[in-house]
N, C-alpha and C. Protein backbone atom coordinates (compact mmCIF):
# COMPACT_ATOMS: atom_id res chain seq x y z
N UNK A 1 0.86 -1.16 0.00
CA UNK A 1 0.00 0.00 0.00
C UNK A 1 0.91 1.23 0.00
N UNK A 2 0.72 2.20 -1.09
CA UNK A 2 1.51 3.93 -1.13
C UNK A 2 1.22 4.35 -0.63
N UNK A 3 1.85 4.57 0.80
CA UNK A 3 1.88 6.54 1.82
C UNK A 3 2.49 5.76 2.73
N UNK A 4 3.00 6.52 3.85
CA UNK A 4 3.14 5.92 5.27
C UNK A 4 1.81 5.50 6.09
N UNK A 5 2.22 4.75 6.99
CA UNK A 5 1.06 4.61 7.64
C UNK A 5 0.75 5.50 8.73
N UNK A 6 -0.51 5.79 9.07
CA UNK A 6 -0.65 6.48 10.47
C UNK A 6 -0.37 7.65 9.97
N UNK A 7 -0.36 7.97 8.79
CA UNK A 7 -0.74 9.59 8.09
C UNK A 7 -1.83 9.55 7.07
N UNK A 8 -1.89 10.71 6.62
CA UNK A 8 -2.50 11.11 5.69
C UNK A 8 -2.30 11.39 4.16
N UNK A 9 -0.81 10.41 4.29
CA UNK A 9 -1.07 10.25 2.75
C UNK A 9 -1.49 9.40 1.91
N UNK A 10 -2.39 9.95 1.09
CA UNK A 10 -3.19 9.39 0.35
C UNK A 10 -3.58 7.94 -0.01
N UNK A 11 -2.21 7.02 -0.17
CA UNK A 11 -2.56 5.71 -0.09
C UNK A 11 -3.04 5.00 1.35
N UNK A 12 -2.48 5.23 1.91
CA UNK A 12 -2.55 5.00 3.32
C UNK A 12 -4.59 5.64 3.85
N UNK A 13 -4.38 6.98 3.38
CA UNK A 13 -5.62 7.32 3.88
C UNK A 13 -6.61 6.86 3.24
N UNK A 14 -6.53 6.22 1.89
CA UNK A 14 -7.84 5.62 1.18
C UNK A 14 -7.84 4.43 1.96
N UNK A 15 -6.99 3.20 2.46
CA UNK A 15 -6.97 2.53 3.59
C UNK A 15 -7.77 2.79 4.27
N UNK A 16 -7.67 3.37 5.47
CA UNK A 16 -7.85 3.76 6.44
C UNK A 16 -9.33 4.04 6.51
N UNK A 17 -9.61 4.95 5.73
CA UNK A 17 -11.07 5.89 5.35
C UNK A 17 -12.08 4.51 5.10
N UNK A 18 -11.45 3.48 4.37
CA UNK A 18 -12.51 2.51 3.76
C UNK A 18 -13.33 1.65 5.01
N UNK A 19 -12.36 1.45 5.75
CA UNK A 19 -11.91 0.67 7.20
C UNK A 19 -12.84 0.90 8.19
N UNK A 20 -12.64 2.39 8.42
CA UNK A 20 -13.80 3.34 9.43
C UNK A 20 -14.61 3.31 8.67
N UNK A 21 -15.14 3.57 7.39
CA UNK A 21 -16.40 3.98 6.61
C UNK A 21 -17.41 2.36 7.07
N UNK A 22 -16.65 1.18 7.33
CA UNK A 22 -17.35 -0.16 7.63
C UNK A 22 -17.34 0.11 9.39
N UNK A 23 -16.71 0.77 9.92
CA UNK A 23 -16.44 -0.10 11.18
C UNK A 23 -17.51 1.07 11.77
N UNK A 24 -16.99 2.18 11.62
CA UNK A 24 -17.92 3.89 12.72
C UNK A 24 -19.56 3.41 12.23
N UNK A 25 -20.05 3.01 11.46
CA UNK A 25 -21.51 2.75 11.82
C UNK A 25 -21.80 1.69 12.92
N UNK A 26 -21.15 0.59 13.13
CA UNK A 26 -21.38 -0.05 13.81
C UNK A 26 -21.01 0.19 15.19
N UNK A 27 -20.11 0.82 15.23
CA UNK A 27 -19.98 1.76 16.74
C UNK A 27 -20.78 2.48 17.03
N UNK A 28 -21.25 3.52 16.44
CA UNK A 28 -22.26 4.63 16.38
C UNK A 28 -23.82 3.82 17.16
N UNK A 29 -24.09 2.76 16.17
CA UNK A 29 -25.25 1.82 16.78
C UNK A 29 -24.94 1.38 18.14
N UNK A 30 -23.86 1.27 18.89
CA UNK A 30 -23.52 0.53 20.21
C UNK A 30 -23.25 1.42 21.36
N UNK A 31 -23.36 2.55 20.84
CA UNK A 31 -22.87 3.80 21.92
C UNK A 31 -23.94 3.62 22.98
N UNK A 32 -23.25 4.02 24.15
CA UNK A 32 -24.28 3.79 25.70
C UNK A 32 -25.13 4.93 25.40
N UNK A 33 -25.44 5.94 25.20
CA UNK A 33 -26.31 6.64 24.72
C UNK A 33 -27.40 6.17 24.11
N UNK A 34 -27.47 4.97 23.42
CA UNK A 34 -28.49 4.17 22.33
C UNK A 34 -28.28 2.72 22.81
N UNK A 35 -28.23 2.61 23.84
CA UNK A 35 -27.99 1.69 24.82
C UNK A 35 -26.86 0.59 24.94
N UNK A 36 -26.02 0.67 24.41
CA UNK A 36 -24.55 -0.15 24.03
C UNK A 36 -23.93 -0.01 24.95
N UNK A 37 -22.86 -0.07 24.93
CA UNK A 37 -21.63 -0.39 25.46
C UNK A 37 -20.56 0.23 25.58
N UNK A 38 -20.59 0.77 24.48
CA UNK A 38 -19.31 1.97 23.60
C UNK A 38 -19.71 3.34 24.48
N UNK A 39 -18.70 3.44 25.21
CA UNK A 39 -18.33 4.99 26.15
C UNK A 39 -17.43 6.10 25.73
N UNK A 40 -16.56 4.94 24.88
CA UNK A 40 -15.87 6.50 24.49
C UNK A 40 -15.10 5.82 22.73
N UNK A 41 -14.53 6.70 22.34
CA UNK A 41 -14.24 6.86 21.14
C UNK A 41 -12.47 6.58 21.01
N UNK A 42 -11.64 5.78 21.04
CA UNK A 42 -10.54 5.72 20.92
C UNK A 42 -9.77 6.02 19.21
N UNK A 43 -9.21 7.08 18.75
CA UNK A 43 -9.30 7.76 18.21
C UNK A 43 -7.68 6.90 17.52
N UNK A 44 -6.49 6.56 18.20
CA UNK A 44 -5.31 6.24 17.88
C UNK A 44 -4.64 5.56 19.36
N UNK A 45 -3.91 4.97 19.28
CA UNK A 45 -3.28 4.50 20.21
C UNK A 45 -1.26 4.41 20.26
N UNK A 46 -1.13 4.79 20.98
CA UNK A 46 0.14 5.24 21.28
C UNK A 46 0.79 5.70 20.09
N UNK A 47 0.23 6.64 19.90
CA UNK A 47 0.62 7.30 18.26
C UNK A 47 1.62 8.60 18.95
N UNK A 48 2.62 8.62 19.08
CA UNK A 48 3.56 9.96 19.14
C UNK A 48 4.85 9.99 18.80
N UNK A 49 4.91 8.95 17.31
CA UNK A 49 6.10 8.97 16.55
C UNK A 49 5.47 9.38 15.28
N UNK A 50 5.95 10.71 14.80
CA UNK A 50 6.07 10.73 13.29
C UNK A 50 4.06 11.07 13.11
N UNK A 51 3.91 11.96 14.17
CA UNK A 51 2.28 12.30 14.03
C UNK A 51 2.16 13.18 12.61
N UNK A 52 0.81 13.07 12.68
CA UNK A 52 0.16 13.53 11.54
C UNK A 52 -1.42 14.13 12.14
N UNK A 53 -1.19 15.67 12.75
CA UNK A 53 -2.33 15.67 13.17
C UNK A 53 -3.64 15.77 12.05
N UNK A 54 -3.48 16.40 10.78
CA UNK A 54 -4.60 16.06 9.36
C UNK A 54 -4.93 14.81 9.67
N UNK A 55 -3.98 13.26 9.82
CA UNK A 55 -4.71 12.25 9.81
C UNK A 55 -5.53 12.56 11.47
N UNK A 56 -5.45 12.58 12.30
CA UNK A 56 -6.09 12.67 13.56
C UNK A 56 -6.96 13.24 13.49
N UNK A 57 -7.36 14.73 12.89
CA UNK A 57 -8.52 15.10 12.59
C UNK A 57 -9.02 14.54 12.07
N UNK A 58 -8.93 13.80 10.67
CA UNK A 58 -9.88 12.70 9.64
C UNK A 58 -10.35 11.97 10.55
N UNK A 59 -9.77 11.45 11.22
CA UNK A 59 -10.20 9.91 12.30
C UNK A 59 -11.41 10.39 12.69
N UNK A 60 -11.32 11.63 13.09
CA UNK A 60 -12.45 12.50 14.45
C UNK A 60 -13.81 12.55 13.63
N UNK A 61 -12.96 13.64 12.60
CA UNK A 61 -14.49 13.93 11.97
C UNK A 61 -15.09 12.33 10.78
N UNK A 62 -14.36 12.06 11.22
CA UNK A 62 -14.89 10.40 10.25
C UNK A 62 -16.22 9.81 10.99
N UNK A 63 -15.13 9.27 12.14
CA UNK A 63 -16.83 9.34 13.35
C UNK A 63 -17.56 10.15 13.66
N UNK A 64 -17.47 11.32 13.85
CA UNK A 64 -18.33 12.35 14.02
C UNK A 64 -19.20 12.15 12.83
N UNK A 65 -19.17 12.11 11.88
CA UNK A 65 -19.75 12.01 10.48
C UNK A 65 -20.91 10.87 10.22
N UNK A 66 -20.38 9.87 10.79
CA UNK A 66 -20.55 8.08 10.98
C UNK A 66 -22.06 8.41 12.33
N UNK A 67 -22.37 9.74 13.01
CA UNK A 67 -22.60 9.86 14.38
C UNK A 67 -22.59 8.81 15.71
N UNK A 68 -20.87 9.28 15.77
CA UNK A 68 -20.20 8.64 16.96
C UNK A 68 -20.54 10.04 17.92
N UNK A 69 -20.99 9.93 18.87
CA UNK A 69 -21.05 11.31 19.85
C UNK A 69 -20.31 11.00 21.00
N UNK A 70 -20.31 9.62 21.21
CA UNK A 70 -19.09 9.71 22.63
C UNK A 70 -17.67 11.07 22.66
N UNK A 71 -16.93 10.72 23.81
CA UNK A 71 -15.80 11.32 23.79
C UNK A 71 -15.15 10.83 22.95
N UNK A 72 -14.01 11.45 22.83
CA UNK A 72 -12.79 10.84 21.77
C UNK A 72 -12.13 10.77 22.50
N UNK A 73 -11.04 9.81 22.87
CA UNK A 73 -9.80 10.32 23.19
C UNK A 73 -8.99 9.17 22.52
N UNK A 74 -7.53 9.30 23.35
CA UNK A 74 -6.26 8.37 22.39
C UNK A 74 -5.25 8.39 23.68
N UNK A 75 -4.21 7.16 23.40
CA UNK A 75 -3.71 7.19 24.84
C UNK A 75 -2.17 6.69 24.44
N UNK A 76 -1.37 8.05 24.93
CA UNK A 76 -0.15 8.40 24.26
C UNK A 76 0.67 7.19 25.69
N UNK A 77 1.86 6.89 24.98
CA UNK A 77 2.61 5.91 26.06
C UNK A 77 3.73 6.97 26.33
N UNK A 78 4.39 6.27 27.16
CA UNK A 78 4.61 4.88 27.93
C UNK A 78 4.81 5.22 29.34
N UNK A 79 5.46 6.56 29.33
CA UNK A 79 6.15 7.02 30.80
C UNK A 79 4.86 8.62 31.26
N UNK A 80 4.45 7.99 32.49
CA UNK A 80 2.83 8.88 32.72
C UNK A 80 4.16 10.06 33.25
N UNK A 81 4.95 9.77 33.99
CA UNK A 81 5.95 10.51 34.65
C UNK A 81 6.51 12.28 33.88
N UNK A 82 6.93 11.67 32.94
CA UNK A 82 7.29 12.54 31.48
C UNK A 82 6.46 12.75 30.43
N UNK A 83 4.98 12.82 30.84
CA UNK A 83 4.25 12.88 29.71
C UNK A 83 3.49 14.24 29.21
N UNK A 84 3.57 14.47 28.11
CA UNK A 84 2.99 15.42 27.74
C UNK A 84 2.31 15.44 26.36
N UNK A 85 1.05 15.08 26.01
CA UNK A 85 0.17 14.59 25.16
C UNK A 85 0.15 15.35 23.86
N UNK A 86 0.79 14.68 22.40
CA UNK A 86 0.63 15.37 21.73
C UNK A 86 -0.84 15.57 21.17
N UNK A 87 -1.67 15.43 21.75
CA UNK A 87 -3.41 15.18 20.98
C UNK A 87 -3.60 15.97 22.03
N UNK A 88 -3.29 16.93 23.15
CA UNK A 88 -3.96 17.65 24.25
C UNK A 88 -4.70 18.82 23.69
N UNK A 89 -4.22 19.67 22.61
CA UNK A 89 -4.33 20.73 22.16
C UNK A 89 -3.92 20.97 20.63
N UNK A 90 -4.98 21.72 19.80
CA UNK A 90 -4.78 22.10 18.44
C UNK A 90 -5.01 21.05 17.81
N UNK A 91 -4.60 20.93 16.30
CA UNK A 91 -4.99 20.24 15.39
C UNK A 91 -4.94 18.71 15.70
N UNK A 92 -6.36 18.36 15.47
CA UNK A 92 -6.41 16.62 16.14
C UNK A 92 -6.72 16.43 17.30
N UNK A 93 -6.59 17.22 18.46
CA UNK A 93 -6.74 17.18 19.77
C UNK A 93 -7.74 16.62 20.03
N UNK A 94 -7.81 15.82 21.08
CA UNK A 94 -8.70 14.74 21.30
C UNK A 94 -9.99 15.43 22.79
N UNK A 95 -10.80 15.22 23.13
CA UNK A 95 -11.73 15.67 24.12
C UNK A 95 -10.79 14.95 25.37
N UNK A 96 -10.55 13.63 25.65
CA UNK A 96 -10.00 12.80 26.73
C UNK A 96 -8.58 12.97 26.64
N UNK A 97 -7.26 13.10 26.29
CA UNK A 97 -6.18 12.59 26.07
C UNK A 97 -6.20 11.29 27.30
N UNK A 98 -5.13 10.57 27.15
CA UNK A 98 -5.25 9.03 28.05
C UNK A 98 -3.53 9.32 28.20
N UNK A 99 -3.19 8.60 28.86
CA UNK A 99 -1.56 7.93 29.25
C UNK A 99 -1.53 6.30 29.64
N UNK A 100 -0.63 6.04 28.87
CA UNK A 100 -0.68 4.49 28.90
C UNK A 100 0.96 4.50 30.22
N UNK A 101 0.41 3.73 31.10
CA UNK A 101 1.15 3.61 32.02
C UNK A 101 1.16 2.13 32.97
N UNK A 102 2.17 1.02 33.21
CA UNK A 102 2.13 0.24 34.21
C UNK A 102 3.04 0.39 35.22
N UNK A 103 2.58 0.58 36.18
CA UNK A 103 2.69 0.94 37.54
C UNK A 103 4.02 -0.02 38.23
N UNK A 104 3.89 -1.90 37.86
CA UNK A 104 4.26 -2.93 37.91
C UNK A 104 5.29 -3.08 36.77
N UNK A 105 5.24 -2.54 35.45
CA UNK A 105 6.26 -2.49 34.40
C UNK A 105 6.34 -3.91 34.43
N UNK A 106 6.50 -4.09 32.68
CA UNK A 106 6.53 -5.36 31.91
C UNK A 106 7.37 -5.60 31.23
N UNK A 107 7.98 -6.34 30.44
CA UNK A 107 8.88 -6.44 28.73
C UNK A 107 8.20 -7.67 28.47
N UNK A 108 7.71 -7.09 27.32
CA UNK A 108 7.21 -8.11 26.21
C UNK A 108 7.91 -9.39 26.02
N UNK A 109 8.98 -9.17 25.89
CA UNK A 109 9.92 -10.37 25.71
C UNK A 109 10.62 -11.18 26.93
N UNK A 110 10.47 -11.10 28.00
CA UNK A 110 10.03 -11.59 29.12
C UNK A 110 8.58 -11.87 29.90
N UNK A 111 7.73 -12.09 29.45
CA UNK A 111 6.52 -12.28 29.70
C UNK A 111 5.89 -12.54 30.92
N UNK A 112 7.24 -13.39 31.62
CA UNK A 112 7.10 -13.89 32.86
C UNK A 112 7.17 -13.65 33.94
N UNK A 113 7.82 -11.96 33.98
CA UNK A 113 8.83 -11.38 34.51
C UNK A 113 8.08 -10.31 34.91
N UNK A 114 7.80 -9.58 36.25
CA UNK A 114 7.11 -8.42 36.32
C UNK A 114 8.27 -7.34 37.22
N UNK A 115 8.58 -6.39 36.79
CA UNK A 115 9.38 -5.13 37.39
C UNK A 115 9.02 -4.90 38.55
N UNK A 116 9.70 -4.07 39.46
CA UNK A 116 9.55 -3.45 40.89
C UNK A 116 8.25 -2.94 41.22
């Protein structure tokens, strides 16, 4: 597929667009509002390499469009300590921002293994 991913260029975003155009109605139908399940709107997930806030807005107003009315938000990693949300403010900015944080700390590649 032509563009990078997790932007807005064009190959990538005809991707993307087709994806949500199937998936945001069926969310939209499940929202706790219309009695579902769906509370909030997760918009991207640990996206704060190489952002693209144009694609982050598309995401938004995609569902918005789709009528998703929950919150939006997106939940930037890894360290809550040092964090400072690129979706907090301006283009793309999300209603919730999130922080992905374990308290217990993990490595993937130790599975078995839990940190201090």
């Amino acid at each position: 597929m032509p563009g990078r991913a997790r932007s807005s260029e064009p190959g990538f975003r005809e991707a993307y667009r087709e994806w949500l155009d199937r998936v945001n109605p069926i969310i939209a139908r499940h929202q706790y509002g219309r009695g579902g399940p769906v509370i909030l709107y997760n918009a991207e997930n640990e996206y704060q390499v190489n952002t693209d806030a144009a694609y982050m807005q598309d995401i938004q107003d995609r569902a918005r469009a789709a009528g998703i009315d929950v919150p939006i938000t997106t939940n930037d990693c890894c360290d809550a300590g040092s964090w400072s949300s690129t979706w907090a403010t301006g283009p793309g900015a999300v209603q919730i921002p999130g922080v992905d944080d374990y308290p217990q700390s993990f490595a993937c590649d130790t599975p078995g293994e839990w940190g201090p």
